[in-house]
Protein backbone atom coordinates (compact mmCIF):
# COMPACT_ATOMS: atom_id res chain seq x y z
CA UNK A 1 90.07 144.31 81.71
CA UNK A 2 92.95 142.27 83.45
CA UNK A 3 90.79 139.40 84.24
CA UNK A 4 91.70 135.64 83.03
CA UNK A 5 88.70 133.63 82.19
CA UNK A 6 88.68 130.40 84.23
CA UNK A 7 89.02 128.10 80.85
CA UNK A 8 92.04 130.67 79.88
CA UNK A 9 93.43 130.05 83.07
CA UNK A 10 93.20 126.35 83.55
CA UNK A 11 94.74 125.92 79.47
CA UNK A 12 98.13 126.81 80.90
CA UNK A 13 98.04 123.53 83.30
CA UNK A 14 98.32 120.56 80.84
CA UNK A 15 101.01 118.23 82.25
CA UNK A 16 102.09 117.31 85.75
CA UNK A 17 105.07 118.78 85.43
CA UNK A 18 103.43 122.47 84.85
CA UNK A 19 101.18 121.35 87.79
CA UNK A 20 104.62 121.14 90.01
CA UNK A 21 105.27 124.78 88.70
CA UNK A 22 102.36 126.16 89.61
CA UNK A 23 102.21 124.52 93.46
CA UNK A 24 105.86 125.61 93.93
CA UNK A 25 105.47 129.00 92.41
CA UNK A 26 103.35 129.39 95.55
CA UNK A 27 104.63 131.19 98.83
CA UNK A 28 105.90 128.66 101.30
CA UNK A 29 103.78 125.81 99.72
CA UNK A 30 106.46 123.15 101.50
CA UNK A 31 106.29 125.50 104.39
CA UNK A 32 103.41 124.38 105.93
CA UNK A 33 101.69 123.60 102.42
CA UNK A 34 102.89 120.38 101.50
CA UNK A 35 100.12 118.58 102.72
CA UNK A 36 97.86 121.05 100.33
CA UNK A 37 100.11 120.57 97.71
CA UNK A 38 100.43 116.67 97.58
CA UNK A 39 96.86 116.22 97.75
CA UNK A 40 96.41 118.77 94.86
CA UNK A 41 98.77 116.55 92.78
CA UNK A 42 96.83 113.45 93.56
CA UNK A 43 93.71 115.54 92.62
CA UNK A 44 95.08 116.56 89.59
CA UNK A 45 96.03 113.27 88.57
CA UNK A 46 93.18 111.61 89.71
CA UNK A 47 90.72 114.17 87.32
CA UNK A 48 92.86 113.67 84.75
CA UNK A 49 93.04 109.95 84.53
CA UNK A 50 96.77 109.60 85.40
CA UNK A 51 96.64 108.63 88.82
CA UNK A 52 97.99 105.01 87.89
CA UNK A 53 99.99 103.72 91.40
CA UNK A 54 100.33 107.20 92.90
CA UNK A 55 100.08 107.02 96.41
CA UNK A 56 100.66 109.73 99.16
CA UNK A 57 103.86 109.96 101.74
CA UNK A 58 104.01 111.35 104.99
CA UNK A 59 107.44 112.11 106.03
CA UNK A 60 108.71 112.02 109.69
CA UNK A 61 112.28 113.46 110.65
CA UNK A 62 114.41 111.73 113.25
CA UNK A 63 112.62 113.90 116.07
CA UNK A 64 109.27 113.05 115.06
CA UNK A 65 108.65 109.13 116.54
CA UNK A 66 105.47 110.38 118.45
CA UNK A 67 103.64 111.95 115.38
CA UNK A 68 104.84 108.81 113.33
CA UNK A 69 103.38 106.97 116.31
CA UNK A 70 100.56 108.78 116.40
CA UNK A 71 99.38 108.68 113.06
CA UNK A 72 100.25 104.86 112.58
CA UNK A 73 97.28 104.42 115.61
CA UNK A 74 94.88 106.73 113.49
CA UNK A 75 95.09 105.05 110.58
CA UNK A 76 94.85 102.00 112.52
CA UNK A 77 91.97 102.51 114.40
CA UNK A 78 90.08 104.76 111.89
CA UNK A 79 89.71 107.62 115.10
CA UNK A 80 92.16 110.39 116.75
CA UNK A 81 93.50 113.21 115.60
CA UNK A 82 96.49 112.80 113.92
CA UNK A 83 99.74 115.27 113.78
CA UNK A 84 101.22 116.66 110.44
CA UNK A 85 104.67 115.67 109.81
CA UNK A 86 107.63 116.82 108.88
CA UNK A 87 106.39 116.53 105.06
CA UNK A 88 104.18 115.33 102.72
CA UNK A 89 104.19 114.46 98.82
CA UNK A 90 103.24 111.71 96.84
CA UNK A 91 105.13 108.65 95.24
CA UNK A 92 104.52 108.48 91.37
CA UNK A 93 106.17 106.00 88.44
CA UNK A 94 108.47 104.97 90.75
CA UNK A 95 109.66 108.40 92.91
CA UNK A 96 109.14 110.79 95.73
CA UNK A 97 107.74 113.71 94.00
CA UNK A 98 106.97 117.54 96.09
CA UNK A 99 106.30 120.59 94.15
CA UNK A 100 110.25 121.37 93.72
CA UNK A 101 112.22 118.00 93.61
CA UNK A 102 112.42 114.23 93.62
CA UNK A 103 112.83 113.91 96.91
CA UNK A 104 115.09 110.85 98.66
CA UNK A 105 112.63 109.17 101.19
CA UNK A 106 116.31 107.93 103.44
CA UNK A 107 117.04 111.65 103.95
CA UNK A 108 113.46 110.64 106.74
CA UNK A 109 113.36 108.75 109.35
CA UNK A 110 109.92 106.95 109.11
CA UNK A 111 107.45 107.33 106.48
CA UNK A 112 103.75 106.27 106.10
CA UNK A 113 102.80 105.39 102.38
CA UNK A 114 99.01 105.86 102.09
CA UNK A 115 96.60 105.41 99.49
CA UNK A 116 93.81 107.34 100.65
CA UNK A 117 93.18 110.74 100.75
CA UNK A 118 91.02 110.94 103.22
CA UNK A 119 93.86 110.32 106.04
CA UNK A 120 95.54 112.97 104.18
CA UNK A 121 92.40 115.40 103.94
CA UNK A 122 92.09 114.59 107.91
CA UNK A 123 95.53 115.75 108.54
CA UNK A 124 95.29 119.30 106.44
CA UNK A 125 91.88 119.68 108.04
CA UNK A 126 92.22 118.41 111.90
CA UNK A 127 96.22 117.55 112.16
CA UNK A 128 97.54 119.58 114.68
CA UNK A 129 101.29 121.24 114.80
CA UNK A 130 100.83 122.81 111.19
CA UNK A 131 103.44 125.61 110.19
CA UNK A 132 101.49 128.46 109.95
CA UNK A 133 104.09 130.34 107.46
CA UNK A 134 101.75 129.33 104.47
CA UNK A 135 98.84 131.60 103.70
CA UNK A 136 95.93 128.80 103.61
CA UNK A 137 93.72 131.52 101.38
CA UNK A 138 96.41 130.17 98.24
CA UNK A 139 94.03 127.08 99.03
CA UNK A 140 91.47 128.33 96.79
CA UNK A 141 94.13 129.88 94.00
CA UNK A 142 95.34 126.90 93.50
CA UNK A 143 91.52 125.19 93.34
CA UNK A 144 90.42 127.51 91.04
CA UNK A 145 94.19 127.34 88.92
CA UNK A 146 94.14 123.28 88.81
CA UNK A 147 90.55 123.43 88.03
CA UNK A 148 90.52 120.80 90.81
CA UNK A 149 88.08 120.60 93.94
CA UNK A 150 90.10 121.14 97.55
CA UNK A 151 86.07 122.40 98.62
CA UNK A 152 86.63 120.18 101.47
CA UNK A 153 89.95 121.82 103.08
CA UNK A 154 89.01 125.50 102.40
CA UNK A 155 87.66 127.34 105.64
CA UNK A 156 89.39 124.88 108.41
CA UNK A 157 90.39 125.85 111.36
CA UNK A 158 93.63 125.82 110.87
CA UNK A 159 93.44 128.64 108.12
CA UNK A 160 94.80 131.72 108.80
């Protein structure tokens, strides 16, 4: 025995707040995750009808004015490869949520609020400078725990 049954597994995920549990029971999900775990959010939300105004924040410390650079030409231009920043997460009924906290968005230097995932999918999957300290297999964990699709970041070459 010891096996969950998908549908047994996904009943324990019912609000976004257990969803926030979940990605941050995770090993080093905002170490080198973040990206992974904001889009999951917006995933989540999106499936279950509660994506409202949620949008998705890239974060850029001080040192950082080339990526921020950077990434303001790809989503410009629609071409490049753009550079993962400091952090990601997503901005929902009015705040900077990551898996652990409300984050404060002045604690960052420049931020990019998006509201496609795509950019952010293009990041996770071709962004370069990712922290390698989280274990991109989780990728499909947390898939198969959010009963979400993340089909389209699993196997990239950035995975370790």
């Amino acid at each position: 025995m010891g096996f969950f049954s998908k549908k047994a597994v996904v009943e324990s995920i019912k609000t976004f707040e257990d969803v926030r549990k979940f990605l941050n029971s995770i090993e080093d999900i905002n170490a080198g995750g973040c990206g992974v775990s904001a889009l999951a959010m917006y995933r989540w939300l999106k499936d279950n009808n509660q994506l409202d105004d949620t949008k998705i924040v890239l974060m850029y410390d001080s040192f950082e004015k080339q990526e921020y650079l950077n990434n303001k030409k790809v989503l410009r231009q629609k071409n490049g490869v753009p550079i993962a920043p400091s952090h990601c997460c997503i901005y929902q009924d009015g705040e900077f949520v990551d898996s652990t906290e409300k984050l404060k968005i002045s604690e960052y230097k420049w931020f990019q609020i998006i509201n496609e995932e795509d950019f952010l999918k293009k990041v996770i999957v071709d962004g370069q400078y990712w922290n390698a300290m989280f274990d991109r297999k989780n990728i499909k964990i947390i898939e198969d725990k959010l009963n979400i699709d993340l089909s389209d970041i699993r196997g990239t070459k950035n995975e370790n």
